[in-house]
N, C-alpha and C. Protein backbone atom coordinates (compact mmCIF):
# COMPACT_ATOMS: atom_id res chain seq x y z
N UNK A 1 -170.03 -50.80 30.20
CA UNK A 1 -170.43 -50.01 29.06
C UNK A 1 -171.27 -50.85 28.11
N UNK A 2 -170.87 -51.88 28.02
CA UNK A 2 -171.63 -53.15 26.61
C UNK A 2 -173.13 -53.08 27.57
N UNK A 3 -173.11 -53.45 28.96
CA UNK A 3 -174.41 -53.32 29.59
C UNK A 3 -175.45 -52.51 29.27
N UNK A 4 -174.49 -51.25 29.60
CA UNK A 4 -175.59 -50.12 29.13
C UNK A 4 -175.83 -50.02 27.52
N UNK A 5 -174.92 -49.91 27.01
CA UNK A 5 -175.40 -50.42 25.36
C UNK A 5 -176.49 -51.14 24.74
N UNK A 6 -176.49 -51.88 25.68
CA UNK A 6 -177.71 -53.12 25.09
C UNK A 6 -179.06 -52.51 25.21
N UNK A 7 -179.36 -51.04 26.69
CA UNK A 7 -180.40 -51.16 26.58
C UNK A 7 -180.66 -49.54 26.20
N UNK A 8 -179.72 -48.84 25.30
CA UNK A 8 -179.95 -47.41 24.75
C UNK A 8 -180.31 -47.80 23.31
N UNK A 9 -180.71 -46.30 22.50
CA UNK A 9 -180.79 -46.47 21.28
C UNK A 9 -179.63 -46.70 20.58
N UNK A 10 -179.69 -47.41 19.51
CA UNK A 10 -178.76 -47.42 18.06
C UNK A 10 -177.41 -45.98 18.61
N UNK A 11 -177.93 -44.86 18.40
CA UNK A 11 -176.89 -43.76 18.15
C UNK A 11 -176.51 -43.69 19.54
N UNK A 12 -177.24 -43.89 20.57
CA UNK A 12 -176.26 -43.60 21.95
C UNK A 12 -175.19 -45.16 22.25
N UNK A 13 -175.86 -46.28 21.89
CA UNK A 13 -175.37 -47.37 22.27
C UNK A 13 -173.73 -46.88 21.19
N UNK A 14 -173.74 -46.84 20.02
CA UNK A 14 -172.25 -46.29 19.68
C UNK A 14 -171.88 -45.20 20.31
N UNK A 15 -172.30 -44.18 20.72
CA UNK A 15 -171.36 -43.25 21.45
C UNK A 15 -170.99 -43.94 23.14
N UNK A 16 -171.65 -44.71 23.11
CA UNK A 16 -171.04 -45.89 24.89
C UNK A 16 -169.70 -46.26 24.54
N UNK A 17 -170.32 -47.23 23.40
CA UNK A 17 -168.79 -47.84 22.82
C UNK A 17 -167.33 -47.13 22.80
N UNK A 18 -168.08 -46.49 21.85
CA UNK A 18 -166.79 -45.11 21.37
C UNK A 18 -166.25 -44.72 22.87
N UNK A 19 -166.73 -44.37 23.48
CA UNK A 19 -166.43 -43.19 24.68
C UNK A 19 -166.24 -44.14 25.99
N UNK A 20 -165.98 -45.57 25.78
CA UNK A 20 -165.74 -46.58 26.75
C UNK A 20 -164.15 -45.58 28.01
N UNK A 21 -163.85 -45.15 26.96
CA UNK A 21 -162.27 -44.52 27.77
C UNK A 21 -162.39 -43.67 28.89
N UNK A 22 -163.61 -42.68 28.29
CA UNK A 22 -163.90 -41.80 29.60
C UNK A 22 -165.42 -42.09 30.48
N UNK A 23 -165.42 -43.26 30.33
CA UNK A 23 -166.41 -44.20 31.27
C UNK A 23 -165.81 -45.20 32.35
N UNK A 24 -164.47 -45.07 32.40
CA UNK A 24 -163.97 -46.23 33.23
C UNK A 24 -164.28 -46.66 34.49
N UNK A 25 -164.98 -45.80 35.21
CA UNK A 25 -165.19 -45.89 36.81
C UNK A 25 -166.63 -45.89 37.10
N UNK A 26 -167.27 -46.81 38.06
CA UNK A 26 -168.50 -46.41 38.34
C UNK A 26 -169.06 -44.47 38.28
N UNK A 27 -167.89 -43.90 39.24
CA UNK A 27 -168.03 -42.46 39.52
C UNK A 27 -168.20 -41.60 37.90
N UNK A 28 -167.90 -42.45 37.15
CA UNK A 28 -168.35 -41.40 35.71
C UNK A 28 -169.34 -41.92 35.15
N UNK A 29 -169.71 -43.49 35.17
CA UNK A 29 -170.70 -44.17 34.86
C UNK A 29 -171.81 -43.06 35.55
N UNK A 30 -172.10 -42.66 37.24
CA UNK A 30 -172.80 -41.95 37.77
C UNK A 30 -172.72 -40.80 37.22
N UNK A 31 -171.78 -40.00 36.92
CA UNK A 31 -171.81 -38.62 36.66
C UNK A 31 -172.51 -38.50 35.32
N UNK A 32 -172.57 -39.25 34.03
CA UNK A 32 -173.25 -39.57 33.28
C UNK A 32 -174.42 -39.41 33.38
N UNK A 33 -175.15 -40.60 34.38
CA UNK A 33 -176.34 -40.55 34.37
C UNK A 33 -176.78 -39.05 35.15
N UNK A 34 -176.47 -38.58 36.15
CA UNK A 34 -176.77 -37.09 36.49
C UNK A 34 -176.47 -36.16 35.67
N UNK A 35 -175.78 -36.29 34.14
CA UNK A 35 -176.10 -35.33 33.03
C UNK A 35 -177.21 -35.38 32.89
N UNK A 36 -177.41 -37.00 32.45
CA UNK A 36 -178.69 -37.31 31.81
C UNK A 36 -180.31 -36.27 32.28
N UNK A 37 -180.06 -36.74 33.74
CA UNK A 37 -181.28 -36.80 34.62
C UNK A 37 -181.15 -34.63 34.79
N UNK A 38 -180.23 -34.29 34.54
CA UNK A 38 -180.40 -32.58 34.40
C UNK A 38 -180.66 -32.21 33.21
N UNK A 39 -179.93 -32.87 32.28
CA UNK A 39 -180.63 -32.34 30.73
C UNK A 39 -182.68 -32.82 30.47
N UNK A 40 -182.89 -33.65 31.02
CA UNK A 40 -184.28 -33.88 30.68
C UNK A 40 -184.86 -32.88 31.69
N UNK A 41 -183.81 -32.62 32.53
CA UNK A 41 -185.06 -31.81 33.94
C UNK A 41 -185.31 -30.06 33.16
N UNK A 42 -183.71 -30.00 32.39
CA UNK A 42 -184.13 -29.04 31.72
C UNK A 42 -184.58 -28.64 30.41
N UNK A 43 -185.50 -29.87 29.66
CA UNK A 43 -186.04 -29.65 28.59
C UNK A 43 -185.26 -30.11 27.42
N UNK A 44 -183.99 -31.07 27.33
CA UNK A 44 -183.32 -31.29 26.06
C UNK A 44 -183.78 -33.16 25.94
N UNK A 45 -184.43 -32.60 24.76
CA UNK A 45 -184.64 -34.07 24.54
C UNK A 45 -183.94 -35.18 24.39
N UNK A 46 -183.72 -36.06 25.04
CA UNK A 46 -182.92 -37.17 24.54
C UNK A 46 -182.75 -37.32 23.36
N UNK A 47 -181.32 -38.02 22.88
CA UNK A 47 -180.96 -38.42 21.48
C UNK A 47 -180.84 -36.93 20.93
N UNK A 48 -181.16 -35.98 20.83
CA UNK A 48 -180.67 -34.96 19.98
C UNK A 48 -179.25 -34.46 20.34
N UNK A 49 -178.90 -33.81 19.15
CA UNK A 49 -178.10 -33.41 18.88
C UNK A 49 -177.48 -32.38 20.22
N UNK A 50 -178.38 -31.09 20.42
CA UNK A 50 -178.23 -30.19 22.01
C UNK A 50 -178.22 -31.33 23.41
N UNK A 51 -178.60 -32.30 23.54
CA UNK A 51 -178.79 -33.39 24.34
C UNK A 51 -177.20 -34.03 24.30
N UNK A 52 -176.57 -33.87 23.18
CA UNK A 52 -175.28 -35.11 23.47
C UNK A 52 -174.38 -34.45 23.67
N UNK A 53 -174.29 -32.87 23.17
CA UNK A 53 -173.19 -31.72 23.61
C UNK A 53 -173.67 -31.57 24.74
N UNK A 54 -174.78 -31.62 25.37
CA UNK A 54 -174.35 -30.74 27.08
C UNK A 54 -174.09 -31.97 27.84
N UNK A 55 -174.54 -33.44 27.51
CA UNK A 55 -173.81 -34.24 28.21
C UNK A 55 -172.31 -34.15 28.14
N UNK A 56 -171.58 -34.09 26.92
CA UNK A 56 -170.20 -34.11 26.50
C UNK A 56 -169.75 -33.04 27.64
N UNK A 57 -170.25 -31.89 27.58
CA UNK A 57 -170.04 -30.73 28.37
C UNK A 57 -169.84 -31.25 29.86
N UNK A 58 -170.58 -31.57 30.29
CA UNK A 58 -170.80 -31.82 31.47
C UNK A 58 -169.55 -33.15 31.93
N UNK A 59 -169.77 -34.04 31.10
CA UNK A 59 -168.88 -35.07 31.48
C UNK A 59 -166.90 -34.71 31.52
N UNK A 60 -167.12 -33.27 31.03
CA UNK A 60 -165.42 -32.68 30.18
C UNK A 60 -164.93 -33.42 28.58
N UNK A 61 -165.62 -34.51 28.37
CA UNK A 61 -164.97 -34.89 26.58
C UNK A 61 -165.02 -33.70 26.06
N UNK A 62 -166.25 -32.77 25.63
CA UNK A 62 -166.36 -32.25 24.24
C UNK A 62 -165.01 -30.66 25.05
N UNK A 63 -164.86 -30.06 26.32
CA UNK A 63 -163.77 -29.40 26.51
C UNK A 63 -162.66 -30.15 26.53
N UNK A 64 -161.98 -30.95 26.64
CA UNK A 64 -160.71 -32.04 26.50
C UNK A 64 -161.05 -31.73 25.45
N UNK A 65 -161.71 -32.19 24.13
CA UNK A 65 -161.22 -32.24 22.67
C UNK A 65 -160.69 -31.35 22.10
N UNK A 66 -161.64 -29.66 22.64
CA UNK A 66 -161.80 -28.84 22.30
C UNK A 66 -160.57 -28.39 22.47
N UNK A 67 -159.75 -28.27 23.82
CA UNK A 67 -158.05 -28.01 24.14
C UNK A 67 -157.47 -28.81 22.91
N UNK A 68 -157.67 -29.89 23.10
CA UNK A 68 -156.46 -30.54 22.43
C UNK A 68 -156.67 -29.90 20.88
N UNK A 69 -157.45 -29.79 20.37
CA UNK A 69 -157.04 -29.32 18.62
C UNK A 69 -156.94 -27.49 19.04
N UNK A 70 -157.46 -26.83 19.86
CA UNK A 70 -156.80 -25.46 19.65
C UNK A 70 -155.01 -25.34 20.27
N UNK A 71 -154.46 -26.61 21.07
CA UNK A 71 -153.22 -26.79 21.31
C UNK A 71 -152.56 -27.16 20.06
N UNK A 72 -153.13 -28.31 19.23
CA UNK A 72 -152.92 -28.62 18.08
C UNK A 72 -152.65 -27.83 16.95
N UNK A 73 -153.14 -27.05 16.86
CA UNK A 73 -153.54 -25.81 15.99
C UNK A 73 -152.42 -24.72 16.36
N UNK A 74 -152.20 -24.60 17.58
CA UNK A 74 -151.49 -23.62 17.90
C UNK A 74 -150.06 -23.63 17.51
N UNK A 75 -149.61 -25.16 17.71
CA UNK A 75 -148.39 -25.68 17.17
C UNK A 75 -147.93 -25.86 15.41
N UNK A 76 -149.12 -25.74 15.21
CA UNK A 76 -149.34 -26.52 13.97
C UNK A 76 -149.12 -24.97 12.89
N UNK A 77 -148.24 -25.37 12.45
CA UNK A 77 -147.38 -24.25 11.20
C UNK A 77 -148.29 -23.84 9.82
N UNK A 78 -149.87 -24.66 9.99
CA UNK A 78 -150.66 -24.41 8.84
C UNK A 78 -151.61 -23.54 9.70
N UNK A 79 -152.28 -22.66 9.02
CA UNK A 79 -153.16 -21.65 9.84
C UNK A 79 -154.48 -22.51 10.34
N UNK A 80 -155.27 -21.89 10.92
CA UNK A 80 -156.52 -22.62 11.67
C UNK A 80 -157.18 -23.15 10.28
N UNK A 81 -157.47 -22.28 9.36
CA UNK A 81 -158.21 -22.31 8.13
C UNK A 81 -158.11 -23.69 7.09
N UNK A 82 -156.33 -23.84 6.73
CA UNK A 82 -156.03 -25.09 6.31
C UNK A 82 -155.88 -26.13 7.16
N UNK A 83 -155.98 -26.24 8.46
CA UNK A 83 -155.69 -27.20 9.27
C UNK A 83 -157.00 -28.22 9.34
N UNK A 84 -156.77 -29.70 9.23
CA UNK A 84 -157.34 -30.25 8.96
C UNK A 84 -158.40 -30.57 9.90
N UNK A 85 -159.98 -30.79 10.09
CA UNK A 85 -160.88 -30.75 11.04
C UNK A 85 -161.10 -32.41 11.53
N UNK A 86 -161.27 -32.03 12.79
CA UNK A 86 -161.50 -33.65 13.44
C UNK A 86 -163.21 -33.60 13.19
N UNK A 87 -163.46 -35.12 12.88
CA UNK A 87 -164.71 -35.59 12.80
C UNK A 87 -165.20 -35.32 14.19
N UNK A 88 -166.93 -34.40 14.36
CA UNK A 88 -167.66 -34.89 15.59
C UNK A 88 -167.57 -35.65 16.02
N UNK A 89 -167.18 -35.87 17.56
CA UNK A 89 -167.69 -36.67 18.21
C UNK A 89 -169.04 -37.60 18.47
N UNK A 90 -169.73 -38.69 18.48
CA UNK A 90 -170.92 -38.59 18.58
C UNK A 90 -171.46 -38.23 19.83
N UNK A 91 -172.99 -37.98 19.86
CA UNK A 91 -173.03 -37.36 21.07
C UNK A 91 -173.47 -38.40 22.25
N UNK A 92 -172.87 -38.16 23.63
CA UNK A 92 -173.15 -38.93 24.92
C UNK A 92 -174.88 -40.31 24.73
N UNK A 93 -174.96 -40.98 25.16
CA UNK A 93 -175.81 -41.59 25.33
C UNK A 93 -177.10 -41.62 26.33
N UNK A 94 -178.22 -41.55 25.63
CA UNK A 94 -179.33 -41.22 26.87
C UNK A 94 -178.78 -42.82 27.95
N UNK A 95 -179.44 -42.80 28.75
CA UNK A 95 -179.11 -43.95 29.61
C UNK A 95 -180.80 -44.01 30.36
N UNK A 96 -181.19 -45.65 30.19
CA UNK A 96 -182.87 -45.90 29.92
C UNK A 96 -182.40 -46.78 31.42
N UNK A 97 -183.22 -46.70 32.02
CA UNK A 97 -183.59 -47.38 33.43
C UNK A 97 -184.21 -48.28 33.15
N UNK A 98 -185.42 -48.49 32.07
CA UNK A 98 -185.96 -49.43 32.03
C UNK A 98 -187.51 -48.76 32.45
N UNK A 99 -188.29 -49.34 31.23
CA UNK A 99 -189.65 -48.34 31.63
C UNK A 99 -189.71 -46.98 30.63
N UNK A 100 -191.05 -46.57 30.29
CA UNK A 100 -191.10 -45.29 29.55
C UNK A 100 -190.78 -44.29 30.58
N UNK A 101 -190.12 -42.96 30.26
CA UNK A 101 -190.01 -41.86 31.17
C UNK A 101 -191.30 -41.18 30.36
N UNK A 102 -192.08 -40.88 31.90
CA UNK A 102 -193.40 -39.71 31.83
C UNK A 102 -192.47 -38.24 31.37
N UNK A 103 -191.29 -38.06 31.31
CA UNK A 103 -191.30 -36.45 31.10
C UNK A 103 -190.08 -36.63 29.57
N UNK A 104 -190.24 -38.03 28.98
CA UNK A 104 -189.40 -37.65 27.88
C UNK A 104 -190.48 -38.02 26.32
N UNK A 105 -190.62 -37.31 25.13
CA UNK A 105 -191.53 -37.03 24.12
C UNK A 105 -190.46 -37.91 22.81
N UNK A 106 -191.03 -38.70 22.34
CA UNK A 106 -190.26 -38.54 20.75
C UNK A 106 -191.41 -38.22 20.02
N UNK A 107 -190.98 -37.34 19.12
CA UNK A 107 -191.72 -37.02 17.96
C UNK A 107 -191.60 -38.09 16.70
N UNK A 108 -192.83 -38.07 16.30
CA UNK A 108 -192.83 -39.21 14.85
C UNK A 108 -191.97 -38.58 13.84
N UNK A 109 -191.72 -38.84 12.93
CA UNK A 109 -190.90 -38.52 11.72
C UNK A 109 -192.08 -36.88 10.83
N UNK A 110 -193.08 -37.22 11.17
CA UNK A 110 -193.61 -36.49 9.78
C UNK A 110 -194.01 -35.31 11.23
N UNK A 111 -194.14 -35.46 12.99
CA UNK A 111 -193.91 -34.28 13.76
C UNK A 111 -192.34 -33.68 13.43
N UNK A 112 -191.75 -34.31 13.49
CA UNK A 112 -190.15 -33.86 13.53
C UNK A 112 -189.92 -33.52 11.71
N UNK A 113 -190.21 -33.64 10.88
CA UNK A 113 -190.34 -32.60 9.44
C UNK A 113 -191.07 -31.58 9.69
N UNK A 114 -192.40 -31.41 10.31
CA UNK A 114 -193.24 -30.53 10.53
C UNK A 114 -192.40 -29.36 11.07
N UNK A 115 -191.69 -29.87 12.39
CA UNK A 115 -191.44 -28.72 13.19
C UNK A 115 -189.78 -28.35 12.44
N UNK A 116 -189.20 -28.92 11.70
CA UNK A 116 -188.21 -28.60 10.95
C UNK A 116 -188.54 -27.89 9.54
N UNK A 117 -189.71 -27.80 8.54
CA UNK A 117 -190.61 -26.82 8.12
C UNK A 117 -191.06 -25.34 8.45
N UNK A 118 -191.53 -25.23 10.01
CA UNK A 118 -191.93 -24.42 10.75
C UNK A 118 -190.72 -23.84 11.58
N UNK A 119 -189.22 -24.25 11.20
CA UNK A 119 -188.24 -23.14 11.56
C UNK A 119 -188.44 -23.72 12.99
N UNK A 120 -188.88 -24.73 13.68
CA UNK A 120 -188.63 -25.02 15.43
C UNK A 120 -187.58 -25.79 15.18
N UNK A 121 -187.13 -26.31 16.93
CA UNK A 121 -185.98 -27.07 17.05
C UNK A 121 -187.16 -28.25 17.53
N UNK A 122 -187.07 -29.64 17.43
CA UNK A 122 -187.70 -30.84 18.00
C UNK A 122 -188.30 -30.69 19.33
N UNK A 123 -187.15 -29.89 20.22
CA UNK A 123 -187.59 -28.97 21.52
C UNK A 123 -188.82 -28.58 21.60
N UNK A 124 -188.63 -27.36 20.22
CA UNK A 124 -189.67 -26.50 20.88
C UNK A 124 -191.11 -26.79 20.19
N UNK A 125 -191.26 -27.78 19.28
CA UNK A 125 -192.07 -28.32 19.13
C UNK A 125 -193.07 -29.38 20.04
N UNK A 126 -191.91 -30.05 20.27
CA UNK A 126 -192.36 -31.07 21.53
C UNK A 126 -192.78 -30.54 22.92
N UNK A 127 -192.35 -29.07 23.23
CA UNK A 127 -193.24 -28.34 24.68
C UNK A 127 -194.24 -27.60 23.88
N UNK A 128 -194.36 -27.60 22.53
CA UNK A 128 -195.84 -26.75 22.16
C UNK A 128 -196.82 -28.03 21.88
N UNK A 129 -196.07 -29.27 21.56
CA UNK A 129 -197.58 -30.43 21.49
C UNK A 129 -197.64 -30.85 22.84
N UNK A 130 -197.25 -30.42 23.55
CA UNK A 130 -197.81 -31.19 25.38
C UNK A 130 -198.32 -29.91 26.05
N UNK A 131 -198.22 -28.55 26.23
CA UNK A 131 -199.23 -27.81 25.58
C UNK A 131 -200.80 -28.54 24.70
N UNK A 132 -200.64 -28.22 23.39
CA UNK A 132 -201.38 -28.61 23.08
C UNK A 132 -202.37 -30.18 23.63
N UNK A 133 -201.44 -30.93 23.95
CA UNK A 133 -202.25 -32.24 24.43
C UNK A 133 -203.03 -31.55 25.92
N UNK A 134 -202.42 -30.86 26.56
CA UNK A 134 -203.19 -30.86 27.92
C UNK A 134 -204.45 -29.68 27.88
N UNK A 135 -204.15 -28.59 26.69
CA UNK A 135 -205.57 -27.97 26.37
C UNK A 135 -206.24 -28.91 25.80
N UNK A 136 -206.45 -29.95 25.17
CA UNK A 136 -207.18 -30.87 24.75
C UNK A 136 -207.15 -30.59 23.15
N UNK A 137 -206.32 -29.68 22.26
CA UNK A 137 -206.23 -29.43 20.94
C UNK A 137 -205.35 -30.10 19.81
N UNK A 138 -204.60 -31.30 20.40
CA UNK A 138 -203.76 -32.27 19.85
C UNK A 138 -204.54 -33.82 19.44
N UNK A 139 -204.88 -33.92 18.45
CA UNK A 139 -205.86 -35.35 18.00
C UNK A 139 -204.83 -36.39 18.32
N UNK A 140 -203.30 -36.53 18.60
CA UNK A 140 -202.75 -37.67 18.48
C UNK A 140 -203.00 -38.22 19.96
C-alpha cells in the first residue's frame, strides 16, 4: 500500500493509507486496479468525487459501511435523525502505472470553476473540451 502511495495523488495516496485493511491481498490490490481501469473506460474522471464512490462500490467498503450504520441505527434507541453521522469515507485511490494516460483529462482550476459556473459536473465538461479539441475549437 505505502508503494502505491508514493506514486498517486495527495487525496488518493491518504485514502491507500486509510483503507490499508481492505487492501490486504494482492487479489484486492488487483480488484482495485480493475475498478480503476472500468471507471476511466466509463468516463469518471479520476480523483473525483463519482470516481472514489464507484471504486468504494465496487471494491464492497462504501456497502460494508453502509450495513454497518443502518445495523447501527437500527439498534440504536435514538431515531435515524438524532443519531450521530459517520464522517465520509475518503474516496478509493486512482492507481498511476507510471506514464500519462491518453484517455484521462485534468481540468485547470479556472476550467473546473468554469464548468462549476455553467451548472456541469468536471465530467461533462471535460467530454465537451475533447470534443471541442478534436473539432479544432479549443485554443488550449
Amino acid at each position: 500500500v505505502d508503494q502505491l502511495a508514493a506514486n498517486v495523488t495527495p487525496r488518493s495516496a491518504s485514502w491507500l493509507r486509510e483503507s490499508r485493511e481492505h487492501l490486504k491481498t494482492e487479489r484486492d490490490v488487483r480488484k482495485m486496479f480493475r475498478a480503476h481501469e472500468d471507471a476511466v473506460d466509463d468516463g469518471i474522471v479520476p480523483d473525483s468525487d463519482e470516481y472514489f464512490e464507484y471504486i468504494e462500490q465496487r471494491l464492497g467498503i462504501r456497502r460494508n459501511a453502509d450495513e454497518a450504520e443502518t445495523k447501527t441505527m437500527a439498534e440504536s434507541p435514538m431515531s435515524a435523525a438524532a443519531a450521530p453521522r459517520r464522517a465520509p469515507q475518503p474516496p478509493p485511490a486512482p492507481v498511476s502505472r507510471g506514464g500519462q494516460r491518453s484517455n484521462v483529462m485534468r481540468l485547470t482550476s479556472a476550467e473546473a470553476e468554469t464548468a462549476q459556473a455553467l451548472g456541469m459536473t468536471p465530467e461533462e465538461y471535460a467530454k465537451n473540451k475533447v470534443l471541442l479539441q478534436k473539432e479544432g475549437r479549443y485554443g488550449h
